[in-house]
PDB file of N, CA and C in Angstrom:
ATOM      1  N   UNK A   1       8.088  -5.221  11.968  1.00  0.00           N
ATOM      2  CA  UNK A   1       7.984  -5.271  10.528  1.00  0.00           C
ATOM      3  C   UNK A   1       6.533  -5.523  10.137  1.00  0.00           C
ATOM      4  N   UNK A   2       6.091  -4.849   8.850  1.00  0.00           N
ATOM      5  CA  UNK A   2       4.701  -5.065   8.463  1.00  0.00           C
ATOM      6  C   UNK A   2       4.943  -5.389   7.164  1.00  0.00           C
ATOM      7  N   UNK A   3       3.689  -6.195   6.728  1.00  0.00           N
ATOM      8  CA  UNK A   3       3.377  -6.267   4.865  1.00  0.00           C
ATOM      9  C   UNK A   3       2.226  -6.038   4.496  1.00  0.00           C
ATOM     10  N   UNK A   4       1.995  -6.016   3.864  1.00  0.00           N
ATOM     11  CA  UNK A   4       0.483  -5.596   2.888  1.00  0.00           C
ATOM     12  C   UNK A   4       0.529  -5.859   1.615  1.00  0.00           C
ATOM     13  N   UNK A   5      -0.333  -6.565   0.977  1.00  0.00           N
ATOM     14  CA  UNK A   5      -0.652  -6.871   0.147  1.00  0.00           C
ATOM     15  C   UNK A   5      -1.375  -5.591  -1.029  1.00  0.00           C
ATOM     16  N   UNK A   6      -1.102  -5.105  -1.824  1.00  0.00           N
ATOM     17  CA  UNK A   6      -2.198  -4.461  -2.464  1.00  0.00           C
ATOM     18  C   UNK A   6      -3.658  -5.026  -2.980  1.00  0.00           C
ATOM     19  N   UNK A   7      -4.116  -6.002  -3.263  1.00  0.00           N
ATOM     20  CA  UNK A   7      -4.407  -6.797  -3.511  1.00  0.00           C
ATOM     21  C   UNK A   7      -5.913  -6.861  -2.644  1.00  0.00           C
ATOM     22  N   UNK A   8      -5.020  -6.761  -1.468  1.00  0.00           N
ATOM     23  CA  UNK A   8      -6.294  -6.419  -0.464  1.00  0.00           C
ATOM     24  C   UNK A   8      -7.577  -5.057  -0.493  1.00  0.00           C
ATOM     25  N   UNK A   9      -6.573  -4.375  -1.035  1.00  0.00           N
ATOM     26  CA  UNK A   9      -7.258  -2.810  -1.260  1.00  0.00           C
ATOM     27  C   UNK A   9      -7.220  -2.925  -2.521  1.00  0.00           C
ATOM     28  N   UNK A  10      -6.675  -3.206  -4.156  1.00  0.00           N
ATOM     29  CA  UNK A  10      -7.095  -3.073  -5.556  1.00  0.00           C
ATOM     30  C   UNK A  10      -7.433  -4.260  -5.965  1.00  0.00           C
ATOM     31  N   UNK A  11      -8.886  -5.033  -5.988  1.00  0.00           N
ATOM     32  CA  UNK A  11      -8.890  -5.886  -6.424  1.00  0.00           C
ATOM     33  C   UNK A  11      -7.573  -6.467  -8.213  1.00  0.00           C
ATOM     34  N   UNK A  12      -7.266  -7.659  -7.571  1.00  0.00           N
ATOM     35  CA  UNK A  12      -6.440  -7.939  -8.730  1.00  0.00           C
ATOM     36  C   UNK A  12      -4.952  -7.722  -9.024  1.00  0.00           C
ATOM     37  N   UNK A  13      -4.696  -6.516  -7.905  1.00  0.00           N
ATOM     38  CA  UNK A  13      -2.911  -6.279  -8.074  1.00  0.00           C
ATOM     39  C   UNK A  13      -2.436  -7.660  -7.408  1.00  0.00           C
ATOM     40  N   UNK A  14      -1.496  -7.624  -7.561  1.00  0.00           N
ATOM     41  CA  UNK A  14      -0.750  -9.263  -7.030  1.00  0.00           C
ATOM     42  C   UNK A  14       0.352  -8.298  -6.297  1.00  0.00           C
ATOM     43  N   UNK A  15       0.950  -6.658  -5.846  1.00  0.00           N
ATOM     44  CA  UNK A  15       2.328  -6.277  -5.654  1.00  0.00           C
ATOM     45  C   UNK A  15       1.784  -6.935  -3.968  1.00  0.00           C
ATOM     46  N   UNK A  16       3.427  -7.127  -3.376  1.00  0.00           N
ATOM     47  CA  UNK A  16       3.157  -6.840  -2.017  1.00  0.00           C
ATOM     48  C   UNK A  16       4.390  -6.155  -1.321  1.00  0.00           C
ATOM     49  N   UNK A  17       4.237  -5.775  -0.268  1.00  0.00           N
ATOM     50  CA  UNK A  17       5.383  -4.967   0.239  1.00  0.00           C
ATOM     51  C   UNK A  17       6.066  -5.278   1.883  1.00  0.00           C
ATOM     52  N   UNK A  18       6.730  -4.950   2.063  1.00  0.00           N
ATOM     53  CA  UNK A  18       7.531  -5.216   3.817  1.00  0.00           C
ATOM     54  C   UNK A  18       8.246  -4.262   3.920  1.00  0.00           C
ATOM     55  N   UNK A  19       8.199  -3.998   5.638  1.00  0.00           N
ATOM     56  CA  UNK A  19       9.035  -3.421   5.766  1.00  0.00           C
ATOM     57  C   UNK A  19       8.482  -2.755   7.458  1.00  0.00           C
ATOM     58  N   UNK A  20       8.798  -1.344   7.622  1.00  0.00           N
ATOM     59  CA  UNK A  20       8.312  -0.801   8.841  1.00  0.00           C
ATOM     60  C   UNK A  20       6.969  -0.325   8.185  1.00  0.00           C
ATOM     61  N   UNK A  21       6.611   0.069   8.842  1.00  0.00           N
ATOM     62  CA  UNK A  21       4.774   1.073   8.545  1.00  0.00           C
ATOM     63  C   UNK A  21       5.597   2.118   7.661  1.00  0.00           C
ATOM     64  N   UNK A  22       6.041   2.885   8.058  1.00  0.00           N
ATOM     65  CA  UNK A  22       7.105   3.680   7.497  1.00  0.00           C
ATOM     66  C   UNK A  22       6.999   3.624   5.988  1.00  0.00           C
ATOM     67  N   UNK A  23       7.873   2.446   5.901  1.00  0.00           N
ATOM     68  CA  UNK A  23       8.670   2.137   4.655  1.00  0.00           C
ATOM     69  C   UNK A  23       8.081   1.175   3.691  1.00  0.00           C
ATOM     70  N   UNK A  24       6.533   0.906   4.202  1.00  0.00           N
ATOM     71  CA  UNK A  24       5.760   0.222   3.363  1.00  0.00           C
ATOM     72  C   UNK A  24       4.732   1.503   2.976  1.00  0.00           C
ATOM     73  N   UNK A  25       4.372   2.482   3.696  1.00  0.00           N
ATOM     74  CA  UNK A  25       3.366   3.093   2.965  1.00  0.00           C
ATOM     75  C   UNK A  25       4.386   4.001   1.592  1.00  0.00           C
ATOM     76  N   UNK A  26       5.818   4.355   2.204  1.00  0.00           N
ATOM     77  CA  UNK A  26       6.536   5.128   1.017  1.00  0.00           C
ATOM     78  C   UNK A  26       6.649   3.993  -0.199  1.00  0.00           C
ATOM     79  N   UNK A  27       6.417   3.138  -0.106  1.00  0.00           N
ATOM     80  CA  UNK A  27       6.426   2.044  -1.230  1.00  0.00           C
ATOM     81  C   UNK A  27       5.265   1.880  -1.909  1.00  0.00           C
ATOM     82  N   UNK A  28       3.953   2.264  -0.605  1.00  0.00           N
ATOM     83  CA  UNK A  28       2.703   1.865  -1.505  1.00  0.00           C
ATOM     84  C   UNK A  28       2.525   3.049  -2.534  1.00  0.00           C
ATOM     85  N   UNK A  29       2.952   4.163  -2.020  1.00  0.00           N
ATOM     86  CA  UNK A  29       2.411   5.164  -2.218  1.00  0.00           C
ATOM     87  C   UNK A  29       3.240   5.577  -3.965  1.00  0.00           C
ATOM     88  N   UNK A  30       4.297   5.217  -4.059  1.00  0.00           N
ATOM     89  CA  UNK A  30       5.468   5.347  -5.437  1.00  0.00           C
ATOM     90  C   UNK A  30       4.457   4.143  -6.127  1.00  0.00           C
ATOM     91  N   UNK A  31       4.224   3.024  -5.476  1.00  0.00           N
ATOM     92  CA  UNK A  31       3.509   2.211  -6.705  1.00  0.00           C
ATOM     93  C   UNK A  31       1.983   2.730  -7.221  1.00  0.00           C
ATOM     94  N   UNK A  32       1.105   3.058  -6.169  1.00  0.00           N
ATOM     95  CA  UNK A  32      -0.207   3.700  -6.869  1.00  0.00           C
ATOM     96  C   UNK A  32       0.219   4.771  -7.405  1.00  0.00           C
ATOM     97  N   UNK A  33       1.338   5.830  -8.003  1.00  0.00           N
ATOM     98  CA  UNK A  33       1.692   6.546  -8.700  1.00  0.00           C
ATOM     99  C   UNK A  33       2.132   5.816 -10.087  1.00  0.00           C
ATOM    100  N   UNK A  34       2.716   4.966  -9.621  1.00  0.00           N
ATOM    101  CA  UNK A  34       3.729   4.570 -11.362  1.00  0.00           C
ATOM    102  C   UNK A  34       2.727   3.218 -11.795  1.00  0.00           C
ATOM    103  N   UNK A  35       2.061   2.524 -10.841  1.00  0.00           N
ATOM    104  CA  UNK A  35       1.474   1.244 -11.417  1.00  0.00           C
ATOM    105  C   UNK A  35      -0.154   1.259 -11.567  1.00  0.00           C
ATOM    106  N   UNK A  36      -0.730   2.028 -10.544  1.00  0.00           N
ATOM    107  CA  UNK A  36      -2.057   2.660 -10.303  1.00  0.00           C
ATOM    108  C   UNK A  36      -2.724   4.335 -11.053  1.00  0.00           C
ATOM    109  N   UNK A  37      -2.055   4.973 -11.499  1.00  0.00           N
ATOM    110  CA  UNK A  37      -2.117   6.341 -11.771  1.00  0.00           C
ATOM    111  C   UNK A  37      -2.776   7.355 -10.985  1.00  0.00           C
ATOM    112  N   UNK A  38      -2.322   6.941  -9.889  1.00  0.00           N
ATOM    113  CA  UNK A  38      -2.646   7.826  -8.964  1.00  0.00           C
ATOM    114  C   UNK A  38      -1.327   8.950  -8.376  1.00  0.00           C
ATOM    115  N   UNK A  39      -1.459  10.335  -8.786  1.00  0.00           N
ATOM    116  CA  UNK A  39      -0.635  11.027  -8.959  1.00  0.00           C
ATOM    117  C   UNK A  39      -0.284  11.163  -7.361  1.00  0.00           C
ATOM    118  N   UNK A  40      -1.842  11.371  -6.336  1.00  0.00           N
ATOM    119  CA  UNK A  40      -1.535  11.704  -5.032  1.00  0.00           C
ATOM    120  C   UNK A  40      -2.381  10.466  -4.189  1.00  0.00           C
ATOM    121  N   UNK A  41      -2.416   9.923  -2.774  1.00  0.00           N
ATOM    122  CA  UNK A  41      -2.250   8.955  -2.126  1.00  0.00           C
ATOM    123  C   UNK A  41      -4.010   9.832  -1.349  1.00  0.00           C
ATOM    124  N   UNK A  42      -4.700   9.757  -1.634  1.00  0.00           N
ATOM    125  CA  UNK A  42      -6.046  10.218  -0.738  1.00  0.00           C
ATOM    126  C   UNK A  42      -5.830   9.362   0.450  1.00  0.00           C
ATOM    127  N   UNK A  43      -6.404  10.229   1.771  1.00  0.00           N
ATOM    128  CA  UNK A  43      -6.076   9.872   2.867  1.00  0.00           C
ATOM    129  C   UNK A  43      -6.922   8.429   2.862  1.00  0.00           C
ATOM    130  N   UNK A  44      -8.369   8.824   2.576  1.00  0.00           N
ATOM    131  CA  UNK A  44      -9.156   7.584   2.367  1.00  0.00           C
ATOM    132  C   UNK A  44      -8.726   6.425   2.147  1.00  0.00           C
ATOM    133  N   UNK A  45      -7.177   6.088   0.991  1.00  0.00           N
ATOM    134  CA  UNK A  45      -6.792   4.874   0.992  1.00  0.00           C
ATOM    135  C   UNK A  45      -5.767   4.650   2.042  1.00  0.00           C
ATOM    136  N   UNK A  46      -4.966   5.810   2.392  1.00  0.00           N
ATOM    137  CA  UNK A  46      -3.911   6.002   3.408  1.00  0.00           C
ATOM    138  C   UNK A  46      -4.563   4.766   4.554  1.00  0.00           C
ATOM    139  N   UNK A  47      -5.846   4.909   5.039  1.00  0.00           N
ATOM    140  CA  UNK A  47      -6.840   4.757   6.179  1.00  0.00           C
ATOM    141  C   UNK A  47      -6.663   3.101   5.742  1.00  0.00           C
ATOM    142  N   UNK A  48      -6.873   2.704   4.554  1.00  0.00           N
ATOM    143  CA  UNK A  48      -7.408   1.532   4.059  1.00  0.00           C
ATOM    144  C   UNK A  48      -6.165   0.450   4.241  1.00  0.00           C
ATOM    145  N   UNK A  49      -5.138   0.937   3.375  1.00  0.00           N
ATOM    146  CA  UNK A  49      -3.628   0.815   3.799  1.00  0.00           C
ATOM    147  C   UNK A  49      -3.434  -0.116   5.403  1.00  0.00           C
ATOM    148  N   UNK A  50      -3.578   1.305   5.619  1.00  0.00           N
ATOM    149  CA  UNK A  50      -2.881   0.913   7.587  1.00  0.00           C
ATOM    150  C   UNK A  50      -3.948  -0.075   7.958  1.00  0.00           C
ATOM    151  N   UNK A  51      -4.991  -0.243   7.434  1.00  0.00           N
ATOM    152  CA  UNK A  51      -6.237  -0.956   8.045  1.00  0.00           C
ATOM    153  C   UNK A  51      -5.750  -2.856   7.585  1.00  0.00           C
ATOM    154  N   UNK A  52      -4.733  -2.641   6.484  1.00  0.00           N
ATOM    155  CA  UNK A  52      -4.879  -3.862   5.387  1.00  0.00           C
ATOM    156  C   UNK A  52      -3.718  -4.605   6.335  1.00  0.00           C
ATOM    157  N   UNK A  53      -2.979  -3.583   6.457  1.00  0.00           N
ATOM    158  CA  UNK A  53      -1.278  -3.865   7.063  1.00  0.00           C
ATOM    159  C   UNK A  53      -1.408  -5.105   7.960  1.00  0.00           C
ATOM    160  N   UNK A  54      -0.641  -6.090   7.724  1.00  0.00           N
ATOM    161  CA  UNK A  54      -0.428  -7.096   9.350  1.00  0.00           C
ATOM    162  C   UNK A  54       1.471  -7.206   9.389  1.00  0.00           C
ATOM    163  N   UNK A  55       1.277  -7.817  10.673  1.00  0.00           N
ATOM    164  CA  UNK A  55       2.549  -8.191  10.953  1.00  0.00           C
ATOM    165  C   UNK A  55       3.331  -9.388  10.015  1.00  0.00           C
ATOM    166  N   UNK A  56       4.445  -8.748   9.885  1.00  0.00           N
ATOM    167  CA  UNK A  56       5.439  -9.612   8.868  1.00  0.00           C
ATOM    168  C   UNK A  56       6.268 -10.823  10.019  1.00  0.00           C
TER     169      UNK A  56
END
């Protein structure tokens, strides 16, 4: 299991997430759409993401 913080990568978001690698990036990725306005997930943060991730 992993979590990540957004927080780590957008200064100031407070969301955080759990789950598998999996099932936390499909989570990050629906929230920088609906909470971030980011329509698509640039690999660049994809990178940043997996970089932020620790063990839950």
């Amino acid at each position: 299991m992993k979590k990540f913080r957004c927080g780590d990568v957008v200064p100031g978001c407070t969301r955080a997430f759990h789950g598998t690698e999996a099932d936390v990036l499909t989570q990050v990725a629906g929230h920088a759409r609906a909470d971030h306005g980011l329509p698509d997930v640039p690999a660049e943060l994809v990178g940043r993401v997996l970089a932020a991730m620790v063990d839950a």
